[in-house]
N, C-alpha and C. Protein backbone atom coordinates (compact mmCIF):
# COMPACT_ATOMS: atom_id res chain seq x y z
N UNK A 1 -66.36 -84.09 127.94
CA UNK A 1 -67.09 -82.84 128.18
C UNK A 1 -67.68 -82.37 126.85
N UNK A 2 -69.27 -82.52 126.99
CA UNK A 2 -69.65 -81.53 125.58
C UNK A 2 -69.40 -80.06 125.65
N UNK A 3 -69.96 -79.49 124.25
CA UNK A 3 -69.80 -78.44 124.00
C UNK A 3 -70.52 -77.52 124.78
N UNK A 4 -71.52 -78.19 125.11
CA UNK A 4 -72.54 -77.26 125.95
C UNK A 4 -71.72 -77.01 127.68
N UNK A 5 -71.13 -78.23 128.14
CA UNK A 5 -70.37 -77.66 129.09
C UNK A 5 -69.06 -77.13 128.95
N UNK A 6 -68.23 -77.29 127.84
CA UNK A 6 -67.15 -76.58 128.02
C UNK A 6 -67.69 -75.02 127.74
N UNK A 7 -68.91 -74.46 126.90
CA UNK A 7 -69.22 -73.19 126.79
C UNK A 7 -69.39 -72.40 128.48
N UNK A 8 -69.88 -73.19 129.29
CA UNK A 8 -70.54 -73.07 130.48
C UNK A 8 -69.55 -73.22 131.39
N UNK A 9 -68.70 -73.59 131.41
CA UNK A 9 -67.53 -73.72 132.35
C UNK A 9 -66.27 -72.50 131.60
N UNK A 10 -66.55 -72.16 130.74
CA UNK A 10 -65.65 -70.93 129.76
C UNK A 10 -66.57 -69.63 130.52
N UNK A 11 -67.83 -69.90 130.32
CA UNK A 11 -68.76 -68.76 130.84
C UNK A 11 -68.17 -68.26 132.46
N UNK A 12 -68.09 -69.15 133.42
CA UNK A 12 -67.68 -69.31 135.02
C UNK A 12 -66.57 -68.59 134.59
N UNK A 13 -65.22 -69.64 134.32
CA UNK A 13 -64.25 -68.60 133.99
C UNK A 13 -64.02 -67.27 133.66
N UNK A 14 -64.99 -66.87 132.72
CA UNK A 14 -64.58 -65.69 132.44
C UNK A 14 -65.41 -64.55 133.53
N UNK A 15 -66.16 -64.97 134.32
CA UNK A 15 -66.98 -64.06 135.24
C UNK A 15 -66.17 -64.11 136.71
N UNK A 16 -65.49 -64.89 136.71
CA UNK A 16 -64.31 -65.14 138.09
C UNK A 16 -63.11 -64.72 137.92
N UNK A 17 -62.83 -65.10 136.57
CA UNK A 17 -61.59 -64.82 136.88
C UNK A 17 -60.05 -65.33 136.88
N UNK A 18 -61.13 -66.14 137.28
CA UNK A 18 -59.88 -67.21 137.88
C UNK A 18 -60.14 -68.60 137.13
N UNK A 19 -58.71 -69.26 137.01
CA UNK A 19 -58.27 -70.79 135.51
C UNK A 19 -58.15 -71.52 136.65
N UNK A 20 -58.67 -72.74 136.06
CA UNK A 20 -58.47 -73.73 136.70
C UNK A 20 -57.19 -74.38 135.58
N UNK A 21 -55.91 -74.86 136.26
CA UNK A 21 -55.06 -75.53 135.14
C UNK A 21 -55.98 -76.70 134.45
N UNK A 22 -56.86 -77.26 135.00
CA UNK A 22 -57.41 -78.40 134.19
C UNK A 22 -58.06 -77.43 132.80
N UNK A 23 -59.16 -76.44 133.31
CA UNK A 23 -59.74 -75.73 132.39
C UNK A 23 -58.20 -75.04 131.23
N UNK A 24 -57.68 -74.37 131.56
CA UNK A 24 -56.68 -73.82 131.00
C UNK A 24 -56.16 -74.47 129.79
N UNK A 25 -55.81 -75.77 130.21
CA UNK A 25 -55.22 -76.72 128.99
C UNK A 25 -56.08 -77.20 128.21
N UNK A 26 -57.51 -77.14 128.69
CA UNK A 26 -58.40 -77.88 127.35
C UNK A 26 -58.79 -76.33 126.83
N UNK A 27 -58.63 -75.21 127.15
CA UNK A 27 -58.90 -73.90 126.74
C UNK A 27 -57.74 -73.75 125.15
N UNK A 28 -56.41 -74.02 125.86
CA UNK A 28 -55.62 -73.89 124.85
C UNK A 28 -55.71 -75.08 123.81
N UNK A 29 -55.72 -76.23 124.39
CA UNK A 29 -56.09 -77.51 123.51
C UNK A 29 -57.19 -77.04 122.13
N UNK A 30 -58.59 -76.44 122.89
CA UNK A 30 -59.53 -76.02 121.78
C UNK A 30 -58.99 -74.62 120.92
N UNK A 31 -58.16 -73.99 121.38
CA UNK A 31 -57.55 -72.65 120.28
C UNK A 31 -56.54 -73.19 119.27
N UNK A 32 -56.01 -74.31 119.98
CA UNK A 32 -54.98 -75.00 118.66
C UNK A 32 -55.83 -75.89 117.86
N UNK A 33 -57.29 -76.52 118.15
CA UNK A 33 -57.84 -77.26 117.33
C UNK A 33 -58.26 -76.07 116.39
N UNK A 34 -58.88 -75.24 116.74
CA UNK A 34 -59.15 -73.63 115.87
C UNK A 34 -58.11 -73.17 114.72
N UNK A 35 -57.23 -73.47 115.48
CA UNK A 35 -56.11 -73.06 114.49
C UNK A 35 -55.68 -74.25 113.44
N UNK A 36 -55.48 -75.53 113.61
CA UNK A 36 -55.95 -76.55 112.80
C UNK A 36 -56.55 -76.49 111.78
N UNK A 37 -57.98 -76.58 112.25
CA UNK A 37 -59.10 -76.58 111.56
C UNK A 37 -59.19 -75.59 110.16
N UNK A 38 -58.63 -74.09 111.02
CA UNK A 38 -58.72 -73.26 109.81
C UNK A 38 -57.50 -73.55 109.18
N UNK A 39 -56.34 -74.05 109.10
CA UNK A 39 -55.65 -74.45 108.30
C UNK A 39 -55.99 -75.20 107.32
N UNK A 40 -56.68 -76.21 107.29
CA UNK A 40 -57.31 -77.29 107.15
C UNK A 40 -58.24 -76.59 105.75
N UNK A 41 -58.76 -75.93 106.02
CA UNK A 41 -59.94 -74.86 105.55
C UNK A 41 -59.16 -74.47 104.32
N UNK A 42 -58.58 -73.45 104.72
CA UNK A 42 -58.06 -72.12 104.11
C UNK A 42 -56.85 -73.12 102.95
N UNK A 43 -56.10 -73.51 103.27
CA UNK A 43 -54.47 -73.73 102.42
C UNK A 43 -54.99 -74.98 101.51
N UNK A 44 -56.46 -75.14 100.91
CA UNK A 44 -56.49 -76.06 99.49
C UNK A 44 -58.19 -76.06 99.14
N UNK A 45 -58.60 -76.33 98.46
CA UNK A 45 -59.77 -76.23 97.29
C UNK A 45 -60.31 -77.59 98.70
N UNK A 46 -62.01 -77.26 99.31
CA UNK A 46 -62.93 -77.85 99.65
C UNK A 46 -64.73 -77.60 98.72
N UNK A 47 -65.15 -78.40 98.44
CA UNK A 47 -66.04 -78.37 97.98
C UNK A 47 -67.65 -77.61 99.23
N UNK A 48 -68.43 -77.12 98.68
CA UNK A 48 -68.96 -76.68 99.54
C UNK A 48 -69.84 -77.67 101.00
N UNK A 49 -70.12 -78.56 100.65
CA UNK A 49 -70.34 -79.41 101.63
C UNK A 49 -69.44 -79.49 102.72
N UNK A 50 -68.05 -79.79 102.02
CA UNK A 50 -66.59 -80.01 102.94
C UNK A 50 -66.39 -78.91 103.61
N UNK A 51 -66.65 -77.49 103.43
CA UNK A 51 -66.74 -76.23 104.31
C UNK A 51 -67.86 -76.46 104.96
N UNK A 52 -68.81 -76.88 104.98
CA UNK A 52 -69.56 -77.10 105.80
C UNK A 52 -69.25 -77.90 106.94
N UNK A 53 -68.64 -79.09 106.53
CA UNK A 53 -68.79 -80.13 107.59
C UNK A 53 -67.09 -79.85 108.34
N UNK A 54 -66.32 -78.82 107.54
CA UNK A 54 -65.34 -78.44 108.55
C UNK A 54 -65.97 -76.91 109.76
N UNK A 55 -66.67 -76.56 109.12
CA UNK A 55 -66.98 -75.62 110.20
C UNK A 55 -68.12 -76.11 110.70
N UNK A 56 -68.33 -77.21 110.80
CA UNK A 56 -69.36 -78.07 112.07
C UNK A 56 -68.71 -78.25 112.95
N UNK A 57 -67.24 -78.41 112.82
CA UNK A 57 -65.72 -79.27 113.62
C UNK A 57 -65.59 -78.12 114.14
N UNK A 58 -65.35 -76.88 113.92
CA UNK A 58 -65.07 -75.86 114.09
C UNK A 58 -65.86 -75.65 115.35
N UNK A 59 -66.80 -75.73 115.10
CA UNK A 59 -68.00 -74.69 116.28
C UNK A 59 -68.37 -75.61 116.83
N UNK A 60 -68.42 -76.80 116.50
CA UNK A 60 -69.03 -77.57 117.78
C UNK A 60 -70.89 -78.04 117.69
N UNK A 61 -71.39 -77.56 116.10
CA UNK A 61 -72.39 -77.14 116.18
C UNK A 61 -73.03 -77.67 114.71
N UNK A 62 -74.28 -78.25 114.82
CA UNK A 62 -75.15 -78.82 113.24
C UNK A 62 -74.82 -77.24 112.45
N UNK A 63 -74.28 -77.36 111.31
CA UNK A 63 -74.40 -76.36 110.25
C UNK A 63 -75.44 -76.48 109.09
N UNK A 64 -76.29 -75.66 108.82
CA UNK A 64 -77.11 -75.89 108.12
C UNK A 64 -77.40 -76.40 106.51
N UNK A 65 -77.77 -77.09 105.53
CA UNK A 65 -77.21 -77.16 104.77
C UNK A 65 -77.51 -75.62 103.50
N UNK A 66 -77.61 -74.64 104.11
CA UNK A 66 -77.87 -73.43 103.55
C UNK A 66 -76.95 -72.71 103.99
N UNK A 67 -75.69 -73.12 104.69
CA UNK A 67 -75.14 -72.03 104.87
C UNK A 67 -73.56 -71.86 103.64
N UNK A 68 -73.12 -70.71 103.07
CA UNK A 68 -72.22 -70.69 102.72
C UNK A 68 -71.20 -70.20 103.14
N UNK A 69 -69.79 -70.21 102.29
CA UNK A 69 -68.28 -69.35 102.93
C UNK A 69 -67.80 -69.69 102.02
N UNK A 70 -67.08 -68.17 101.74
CA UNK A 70 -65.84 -68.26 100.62
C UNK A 70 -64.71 -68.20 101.79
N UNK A 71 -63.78 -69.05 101.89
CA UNK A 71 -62.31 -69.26 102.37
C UNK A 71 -61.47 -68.64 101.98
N UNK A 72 -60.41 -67.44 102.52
CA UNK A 72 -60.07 -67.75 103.89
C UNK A 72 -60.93 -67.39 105.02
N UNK A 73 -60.54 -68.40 106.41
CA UNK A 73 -61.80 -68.25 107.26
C UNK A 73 -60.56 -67.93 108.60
N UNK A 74 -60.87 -67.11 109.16
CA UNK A 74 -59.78 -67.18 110.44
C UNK A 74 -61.41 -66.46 111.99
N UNK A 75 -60.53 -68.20 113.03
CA UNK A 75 -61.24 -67.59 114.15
C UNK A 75 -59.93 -68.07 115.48
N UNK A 76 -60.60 -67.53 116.50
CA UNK A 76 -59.09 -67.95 117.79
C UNK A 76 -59.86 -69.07 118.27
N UNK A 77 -61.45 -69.50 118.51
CA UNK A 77 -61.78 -70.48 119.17
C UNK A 77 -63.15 -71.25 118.60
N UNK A 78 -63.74 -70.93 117.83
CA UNK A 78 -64.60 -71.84 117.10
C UNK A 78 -65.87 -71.55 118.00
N UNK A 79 -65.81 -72.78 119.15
CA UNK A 79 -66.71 -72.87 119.87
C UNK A 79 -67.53 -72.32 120.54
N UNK A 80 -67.45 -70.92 120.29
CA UNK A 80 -68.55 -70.01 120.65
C UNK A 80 -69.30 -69.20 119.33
N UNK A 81 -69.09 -69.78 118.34
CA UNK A 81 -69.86 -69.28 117.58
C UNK A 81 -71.67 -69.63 116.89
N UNK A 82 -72.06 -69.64 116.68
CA UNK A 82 -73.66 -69.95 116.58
C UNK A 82 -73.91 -69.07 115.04
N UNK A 83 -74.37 -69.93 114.41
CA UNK A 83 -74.62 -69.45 112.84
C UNK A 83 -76.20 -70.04 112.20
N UNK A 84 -77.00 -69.27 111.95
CA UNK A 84 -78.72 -69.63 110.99
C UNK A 84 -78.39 -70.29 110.08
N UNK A 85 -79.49 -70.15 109.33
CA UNK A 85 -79.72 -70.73 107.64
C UNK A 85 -79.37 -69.87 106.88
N UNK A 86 -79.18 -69.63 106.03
CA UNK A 86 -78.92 -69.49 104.97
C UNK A 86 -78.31 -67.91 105.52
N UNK A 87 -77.02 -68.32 105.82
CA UNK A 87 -75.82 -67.06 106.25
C UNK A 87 -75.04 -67.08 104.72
N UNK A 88 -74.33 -66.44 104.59
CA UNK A 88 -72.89 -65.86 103.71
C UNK A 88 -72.24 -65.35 104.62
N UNK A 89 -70.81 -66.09 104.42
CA UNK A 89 -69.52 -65.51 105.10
C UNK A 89 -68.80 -65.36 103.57
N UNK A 90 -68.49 -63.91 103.85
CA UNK A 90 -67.39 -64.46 102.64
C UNK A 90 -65.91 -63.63 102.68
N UNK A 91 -65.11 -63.79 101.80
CA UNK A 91 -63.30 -64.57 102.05
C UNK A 91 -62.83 -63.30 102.96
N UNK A 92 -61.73 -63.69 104.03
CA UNK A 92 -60.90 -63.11 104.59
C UNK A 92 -61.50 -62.49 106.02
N UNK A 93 -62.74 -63.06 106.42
CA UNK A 93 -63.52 -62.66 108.47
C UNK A 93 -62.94 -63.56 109.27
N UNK A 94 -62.53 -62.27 110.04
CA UNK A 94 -62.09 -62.94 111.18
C UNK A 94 -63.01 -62.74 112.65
N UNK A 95 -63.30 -63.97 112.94
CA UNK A 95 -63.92 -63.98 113.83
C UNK A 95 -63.44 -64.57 115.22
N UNK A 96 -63.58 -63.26 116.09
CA UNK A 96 -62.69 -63.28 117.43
C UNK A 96 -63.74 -63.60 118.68
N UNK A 97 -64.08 -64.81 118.72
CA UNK A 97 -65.03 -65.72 118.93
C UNK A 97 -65.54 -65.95 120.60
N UNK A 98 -64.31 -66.01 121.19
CA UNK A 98 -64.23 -66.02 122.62
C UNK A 98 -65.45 -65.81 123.40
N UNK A 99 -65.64 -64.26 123.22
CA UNK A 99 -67.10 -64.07 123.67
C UNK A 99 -68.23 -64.23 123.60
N UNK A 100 -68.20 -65.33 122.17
CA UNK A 100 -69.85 -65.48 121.90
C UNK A 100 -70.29 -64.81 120.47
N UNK A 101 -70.28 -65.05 119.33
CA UNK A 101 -70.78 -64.41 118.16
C UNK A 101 -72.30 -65.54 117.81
N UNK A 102 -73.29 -64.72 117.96
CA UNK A 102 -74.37 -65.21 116.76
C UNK A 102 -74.80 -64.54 115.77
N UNK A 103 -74.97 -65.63 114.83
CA UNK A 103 -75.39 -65.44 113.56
C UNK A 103 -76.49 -65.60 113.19
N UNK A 104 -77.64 -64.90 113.19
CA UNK A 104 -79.13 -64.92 112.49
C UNK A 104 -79.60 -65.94 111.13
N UNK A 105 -80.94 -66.07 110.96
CA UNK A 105 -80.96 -66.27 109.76
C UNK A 105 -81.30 -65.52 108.92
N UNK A 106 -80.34 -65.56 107.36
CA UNK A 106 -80.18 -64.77 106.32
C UNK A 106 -79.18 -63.42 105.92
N UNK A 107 -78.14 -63.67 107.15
CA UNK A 107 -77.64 -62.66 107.19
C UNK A 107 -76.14 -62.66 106.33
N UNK A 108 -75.39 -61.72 105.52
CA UNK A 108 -74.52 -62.10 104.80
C UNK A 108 -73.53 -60.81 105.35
N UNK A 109 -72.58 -61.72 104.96
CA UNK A 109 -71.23 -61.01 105.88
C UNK A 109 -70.32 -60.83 104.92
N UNK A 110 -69.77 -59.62 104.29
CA UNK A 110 -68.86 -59.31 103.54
C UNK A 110 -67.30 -59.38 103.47
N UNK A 111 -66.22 -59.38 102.74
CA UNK A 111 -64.91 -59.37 102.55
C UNK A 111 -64.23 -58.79 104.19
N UNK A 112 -63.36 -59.83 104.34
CA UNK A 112 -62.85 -58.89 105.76
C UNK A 112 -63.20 -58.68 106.83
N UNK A 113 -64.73 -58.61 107.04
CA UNK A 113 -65.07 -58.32 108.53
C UNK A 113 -64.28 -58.99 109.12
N UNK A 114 -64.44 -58.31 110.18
CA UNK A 114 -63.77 -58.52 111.87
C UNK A 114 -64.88 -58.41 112.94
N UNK A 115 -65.82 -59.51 113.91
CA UNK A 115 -66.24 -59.58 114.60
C UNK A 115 -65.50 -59.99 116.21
N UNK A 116 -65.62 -58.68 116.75
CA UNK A 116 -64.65 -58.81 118.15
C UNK A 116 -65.29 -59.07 119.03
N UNK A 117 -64.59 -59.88 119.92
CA UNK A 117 -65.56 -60.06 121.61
C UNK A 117 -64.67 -59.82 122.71
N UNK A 118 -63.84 -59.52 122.41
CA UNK A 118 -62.52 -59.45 123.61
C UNK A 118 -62.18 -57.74 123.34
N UNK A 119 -61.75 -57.72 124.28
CA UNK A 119 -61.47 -56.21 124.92
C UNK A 119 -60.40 -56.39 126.47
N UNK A 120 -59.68 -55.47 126.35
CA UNK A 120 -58.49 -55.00 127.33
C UNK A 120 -58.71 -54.22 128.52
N UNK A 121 -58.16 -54.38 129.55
CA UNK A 121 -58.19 -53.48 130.48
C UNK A 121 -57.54 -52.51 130.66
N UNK A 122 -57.49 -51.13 130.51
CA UNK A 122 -57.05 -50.17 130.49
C UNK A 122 -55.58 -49.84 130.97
N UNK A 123 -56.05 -50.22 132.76
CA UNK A 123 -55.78 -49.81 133.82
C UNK A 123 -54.29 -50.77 133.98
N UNK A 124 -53.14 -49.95 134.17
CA UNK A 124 -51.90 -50.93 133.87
C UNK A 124 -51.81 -52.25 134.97
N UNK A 125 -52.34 -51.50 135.93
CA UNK A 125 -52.27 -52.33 137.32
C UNK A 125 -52.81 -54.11 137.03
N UNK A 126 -53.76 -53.69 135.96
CA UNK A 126 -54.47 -55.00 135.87
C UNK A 126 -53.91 -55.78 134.48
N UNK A 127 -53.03 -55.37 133.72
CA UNK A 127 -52.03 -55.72 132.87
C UNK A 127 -52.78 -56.43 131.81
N UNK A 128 -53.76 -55.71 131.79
CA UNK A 128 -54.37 -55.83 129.82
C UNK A 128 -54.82 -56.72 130.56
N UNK A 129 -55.50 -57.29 130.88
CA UNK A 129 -56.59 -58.20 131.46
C UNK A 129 -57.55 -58.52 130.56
N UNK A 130 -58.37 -59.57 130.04
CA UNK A 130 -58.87 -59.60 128.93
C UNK A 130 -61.00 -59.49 129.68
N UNK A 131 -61.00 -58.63 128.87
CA UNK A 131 -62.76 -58.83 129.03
C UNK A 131 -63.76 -59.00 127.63
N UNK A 132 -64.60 -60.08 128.28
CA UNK A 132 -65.30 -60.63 127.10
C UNK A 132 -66.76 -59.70 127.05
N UNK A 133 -67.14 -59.66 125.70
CA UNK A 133 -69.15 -59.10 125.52
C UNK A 133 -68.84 -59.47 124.08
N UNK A 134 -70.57 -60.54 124.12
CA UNK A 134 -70.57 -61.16 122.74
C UNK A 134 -71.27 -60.25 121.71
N UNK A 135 -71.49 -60.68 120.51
CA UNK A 135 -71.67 -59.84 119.04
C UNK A 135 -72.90 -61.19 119.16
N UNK A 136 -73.77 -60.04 118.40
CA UNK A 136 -75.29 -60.87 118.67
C UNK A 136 -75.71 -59.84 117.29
N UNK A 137 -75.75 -61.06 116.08
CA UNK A 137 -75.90 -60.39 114.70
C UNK A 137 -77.74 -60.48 114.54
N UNK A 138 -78.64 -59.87 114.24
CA UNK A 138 -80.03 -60.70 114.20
C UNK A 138 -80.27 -61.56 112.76
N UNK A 139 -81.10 -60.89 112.45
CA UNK A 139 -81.77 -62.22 110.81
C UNK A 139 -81.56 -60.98 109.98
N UNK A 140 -81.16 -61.19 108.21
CA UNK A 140 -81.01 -60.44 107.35
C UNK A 140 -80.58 -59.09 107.21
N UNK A 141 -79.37 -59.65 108.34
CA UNK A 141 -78.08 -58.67 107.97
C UNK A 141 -77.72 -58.29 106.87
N UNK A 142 -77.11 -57.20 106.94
CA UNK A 142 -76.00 -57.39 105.99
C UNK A 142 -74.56 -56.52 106.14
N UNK A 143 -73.63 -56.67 106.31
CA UNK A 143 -72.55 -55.98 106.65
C UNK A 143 -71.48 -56.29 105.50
N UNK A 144 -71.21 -54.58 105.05
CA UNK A 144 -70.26 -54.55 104.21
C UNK A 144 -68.92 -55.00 104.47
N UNK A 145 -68.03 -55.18 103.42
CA UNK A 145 -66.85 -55.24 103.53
C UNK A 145 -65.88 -54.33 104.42
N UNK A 146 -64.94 -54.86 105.02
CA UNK A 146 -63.96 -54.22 106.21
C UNK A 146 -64.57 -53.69 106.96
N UNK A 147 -65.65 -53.87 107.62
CA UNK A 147 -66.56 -53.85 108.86
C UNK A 147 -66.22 -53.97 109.77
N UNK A 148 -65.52 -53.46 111.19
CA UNK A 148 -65.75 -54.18 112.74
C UNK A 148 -66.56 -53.76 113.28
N UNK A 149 -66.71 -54.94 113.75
CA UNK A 149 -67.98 -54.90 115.31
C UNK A 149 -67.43 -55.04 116.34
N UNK A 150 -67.17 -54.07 117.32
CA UNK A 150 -66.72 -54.30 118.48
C UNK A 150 -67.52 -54.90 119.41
N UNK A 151 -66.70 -55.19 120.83
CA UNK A 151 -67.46 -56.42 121.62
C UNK A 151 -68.91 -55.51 122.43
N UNK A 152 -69.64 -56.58 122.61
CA UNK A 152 -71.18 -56.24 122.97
C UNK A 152 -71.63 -55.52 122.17
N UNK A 153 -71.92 -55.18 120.90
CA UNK A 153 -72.84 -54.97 119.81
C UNK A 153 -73.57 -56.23 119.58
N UNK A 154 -74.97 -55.44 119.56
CA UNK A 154 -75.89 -56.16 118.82
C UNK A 154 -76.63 -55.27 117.69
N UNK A 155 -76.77 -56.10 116.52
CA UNK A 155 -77.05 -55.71 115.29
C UNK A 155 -78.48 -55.79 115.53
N UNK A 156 -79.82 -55.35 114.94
CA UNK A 156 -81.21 -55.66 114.49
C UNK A 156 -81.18 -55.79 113.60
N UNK A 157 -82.50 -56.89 113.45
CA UNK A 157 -82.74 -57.97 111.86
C UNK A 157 -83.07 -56.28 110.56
N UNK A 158 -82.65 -56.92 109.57
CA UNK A 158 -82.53 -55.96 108.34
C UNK A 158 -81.80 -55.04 108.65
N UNK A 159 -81.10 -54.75 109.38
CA UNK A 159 -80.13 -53.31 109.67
C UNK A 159 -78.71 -53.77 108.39
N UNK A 160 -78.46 -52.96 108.20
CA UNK A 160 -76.64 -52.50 106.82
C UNK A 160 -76.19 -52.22 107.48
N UNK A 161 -74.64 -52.55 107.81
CA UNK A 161 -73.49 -52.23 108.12
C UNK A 161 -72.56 -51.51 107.02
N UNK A 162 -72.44 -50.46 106.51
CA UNK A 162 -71.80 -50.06 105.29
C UNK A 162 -70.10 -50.06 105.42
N UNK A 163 -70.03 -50.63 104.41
CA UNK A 163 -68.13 -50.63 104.13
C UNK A 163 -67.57 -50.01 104.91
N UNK A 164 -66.94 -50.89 105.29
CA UNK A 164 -65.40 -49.88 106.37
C UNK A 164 -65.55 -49.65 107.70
N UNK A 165 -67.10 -49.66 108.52
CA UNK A 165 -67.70 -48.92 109.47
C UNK A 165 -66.98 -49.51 110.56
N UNK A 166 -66.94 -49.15 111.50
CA UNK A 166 -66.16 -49.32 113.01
C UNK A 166 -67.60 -49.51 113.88
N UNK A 167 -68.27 -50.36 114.45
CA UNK A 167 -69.83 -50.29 114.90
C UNK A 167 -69.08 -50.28 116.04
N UNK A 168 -69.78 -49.56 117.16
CA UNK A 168 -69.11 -49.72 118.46
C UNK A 168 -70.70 -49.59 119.99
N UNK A 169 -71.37 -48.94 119.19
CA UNK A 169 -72.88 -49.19 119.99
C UNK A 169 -73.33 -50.41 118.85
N UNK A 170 -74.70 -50.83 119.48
CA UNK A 170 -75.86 -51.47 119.01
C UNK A 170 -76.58 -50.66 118.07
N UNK A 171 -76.94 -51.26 117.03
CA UNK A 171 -77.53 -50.65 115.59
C UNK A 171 -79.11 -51.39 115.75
N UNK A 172 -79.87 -50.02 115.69
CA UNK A 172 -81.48 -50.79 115.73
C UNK A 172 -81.80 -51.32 114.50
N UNK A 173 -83.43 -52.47 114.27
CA UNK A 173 -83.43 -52.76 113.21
C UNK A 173 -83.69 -51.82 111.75
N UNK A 174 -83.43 -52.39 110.84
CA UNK A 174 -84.08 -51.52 110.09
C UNK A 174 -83.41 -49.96 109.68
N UNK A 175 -82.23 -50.34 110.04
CA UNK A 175 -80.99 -48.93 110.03
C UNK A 175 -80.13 -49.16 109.21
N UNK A 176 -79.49 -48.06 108.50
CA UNK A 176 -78.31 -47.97 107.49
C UNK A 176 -77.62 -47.51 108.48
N UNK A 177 -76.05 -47.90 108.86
CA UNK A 177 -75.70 -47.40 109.74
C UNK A 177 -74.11 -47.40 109.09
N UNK A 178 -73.09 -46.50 109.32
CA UNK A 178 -71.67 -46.32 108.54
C UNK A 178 -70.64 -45.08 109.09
N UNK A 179 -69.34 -45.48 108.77
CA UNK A 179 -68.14 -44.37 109.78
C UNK A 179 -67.52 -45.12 110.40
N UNK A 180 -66.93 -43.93 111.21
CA UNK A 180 -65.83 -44.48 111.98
C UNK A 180 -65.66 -43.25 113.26
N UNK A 181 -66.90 -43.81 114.94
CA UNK A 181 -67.78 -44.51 115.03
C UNK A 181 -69.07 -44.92 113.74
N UNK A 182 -69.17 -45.74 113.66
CA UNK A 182 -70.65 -46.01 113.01
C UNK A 182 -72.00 -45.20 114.04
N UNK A 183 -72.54 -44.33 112.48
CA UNK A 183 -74.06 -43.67 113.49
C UNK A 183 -74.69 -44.00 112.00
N UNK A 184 -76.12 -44.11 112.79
CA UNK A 184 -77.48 -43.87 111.96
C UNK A 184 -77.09 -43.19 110.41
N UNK A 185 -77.54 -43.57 109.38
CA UNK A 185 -77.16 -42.91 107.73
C UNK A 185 -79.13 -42.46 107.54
N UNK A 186 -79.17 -43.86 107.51
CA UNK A 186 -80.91 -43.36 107.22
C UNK A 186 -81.79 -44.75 107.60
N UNK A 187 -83.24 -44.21 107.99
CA UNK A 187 -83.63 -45.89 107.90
C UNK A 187 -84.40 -46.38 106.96
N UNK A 188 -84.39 -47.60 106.98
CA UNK A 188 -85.20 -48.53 106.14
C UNK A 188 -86.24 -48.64 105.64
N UNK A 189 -87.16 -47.99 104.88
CA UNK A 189 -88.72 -48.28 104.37
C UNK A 189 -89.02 -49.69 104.37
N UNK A 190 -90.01 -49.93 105.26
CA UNK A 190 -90.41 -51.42 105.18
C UNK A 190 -91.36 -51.64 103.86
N UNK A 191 -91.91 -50.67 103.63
CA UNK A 191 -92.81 -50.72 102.59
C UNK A 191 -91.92 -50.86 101.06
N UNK A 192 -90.52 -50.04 101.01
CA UNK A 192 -89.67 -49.77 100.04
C UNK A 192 -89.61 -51.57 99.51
N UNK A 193 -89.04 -52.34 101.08
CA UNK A 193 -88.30 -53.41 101.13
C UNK A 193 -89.51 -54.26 100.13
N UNK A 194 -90.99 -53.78 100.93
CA UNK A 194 -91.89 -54.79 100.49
C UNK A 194 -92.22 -54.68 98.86
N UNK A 195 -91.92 -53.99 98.77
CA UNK A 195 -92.38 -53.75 97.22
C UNK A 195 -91.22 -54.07 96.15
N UNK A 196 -89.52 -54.20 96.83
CA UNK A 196 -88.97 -54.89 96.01
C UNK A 196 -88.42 -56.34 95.84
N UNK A 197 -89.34 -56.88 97.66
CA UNK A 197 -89.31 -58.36 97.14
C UNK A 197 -90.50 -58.74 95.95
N UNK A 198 -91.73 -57.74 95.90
CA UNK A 198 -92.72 -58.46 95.21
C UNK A 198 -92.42 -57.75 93.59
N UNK A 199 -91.21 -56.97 93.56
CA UNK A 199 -90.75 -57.73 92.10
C UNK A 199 -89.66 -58.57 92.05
N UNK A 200 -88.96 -58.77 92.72
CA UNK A 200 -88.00 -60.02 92.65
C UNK A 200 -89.05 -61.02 92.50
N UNK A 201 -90.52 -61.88 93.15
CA UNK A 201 -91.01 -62.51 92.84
C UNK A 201 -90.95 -63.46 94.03
């Protein structure tokens, strides 16, 4: 089974409801390869290529050769993640993957984040029942350090996530956004932006 159908048969599952024991065991099979993998990662010195070509293993997925990560890397399932060109992850994100995280191109991800896709059911009757909504990052992010994104946020391209923030709606593009909920700080001058790539050069 490729990746494209175990995503797609994870997708069924999680809209039913209902495990198939066949599905179930290659479900847990792929959370212990996750857990592997980032062992693998995290507990000794890889050169940057070698983070690369372990988080190809990871996700299931061509990694670009622009993308970087400072290690430690912690996720529960790999295989739903989707990452651009020239991303930055860097040390100590955990990414709670289940539901689907993409990653834009150019977007850099600070110390600590926490990208969530799973969420609980309230209601005791249904005994924490798990519900999935994916994190959909756009192009030239940037999210500060100790950041969460709770599940079904989507970020817009050039939007800031500032240190610490708890995002719990969708952030439009082009927004400074920070707190705990995260709201609007201020927005973005496109013209500001344009005028300090054309002195960077």
């Amino acid at each position: 089974m490729g990746i494209g159908d175990i995503l797609a048969e994870f997708d069924k599952e999680k809209r039913t409801g209902k495990e198939s024991s066949e599905w179930k065991k290659l479900f847990d099979e792929l959370c212990q390869e996750a857990i592997r993998l980032g062992m693998e990662m995290n507990n000794q010195y890889h050169t940057p290529e070698e983070l690369r070509e372990i988080m190809g293993r990871l996700t299931g997925k061509r990694i670009d050769h622009t993308f970087r990560l400072f290690p430690p890397f912690y996720t529960d399932f790999g295989k739903n993640i989707t990452i651009g060109k020239e991303v930055f992850i860097n040390s100590g994100c955990h990414f709670q993957d289940q539901g689907g995280i993409e990653i834009g191109d150019g977007t850099l991800i600070g110390h600590n984040v926490v990208l969530a896709t799973i969420n609980h059911d309230l209601d005791p009757r249904k005994n924490r029942k798990n519900h999935y909504a994916p994190v959909k990052i756009g192009s030239h992010v940037w999210i500060g350090s100790n950041a969460t994104v709770l599940p079904g946020v989507t970020i817009g391209d050039w939007a800031v996530v500032a240190a610490g923030a708890v995002v719990t709606q969708d952030v439009p593009s082009m927004t400074v956004v920070g707190g705990v909920p995260a709201r609007v700080l201020k927005q973005i001058d496109p013209k500001e932006r344009a005028g300090k790539d054309e002195t960077i050069g």
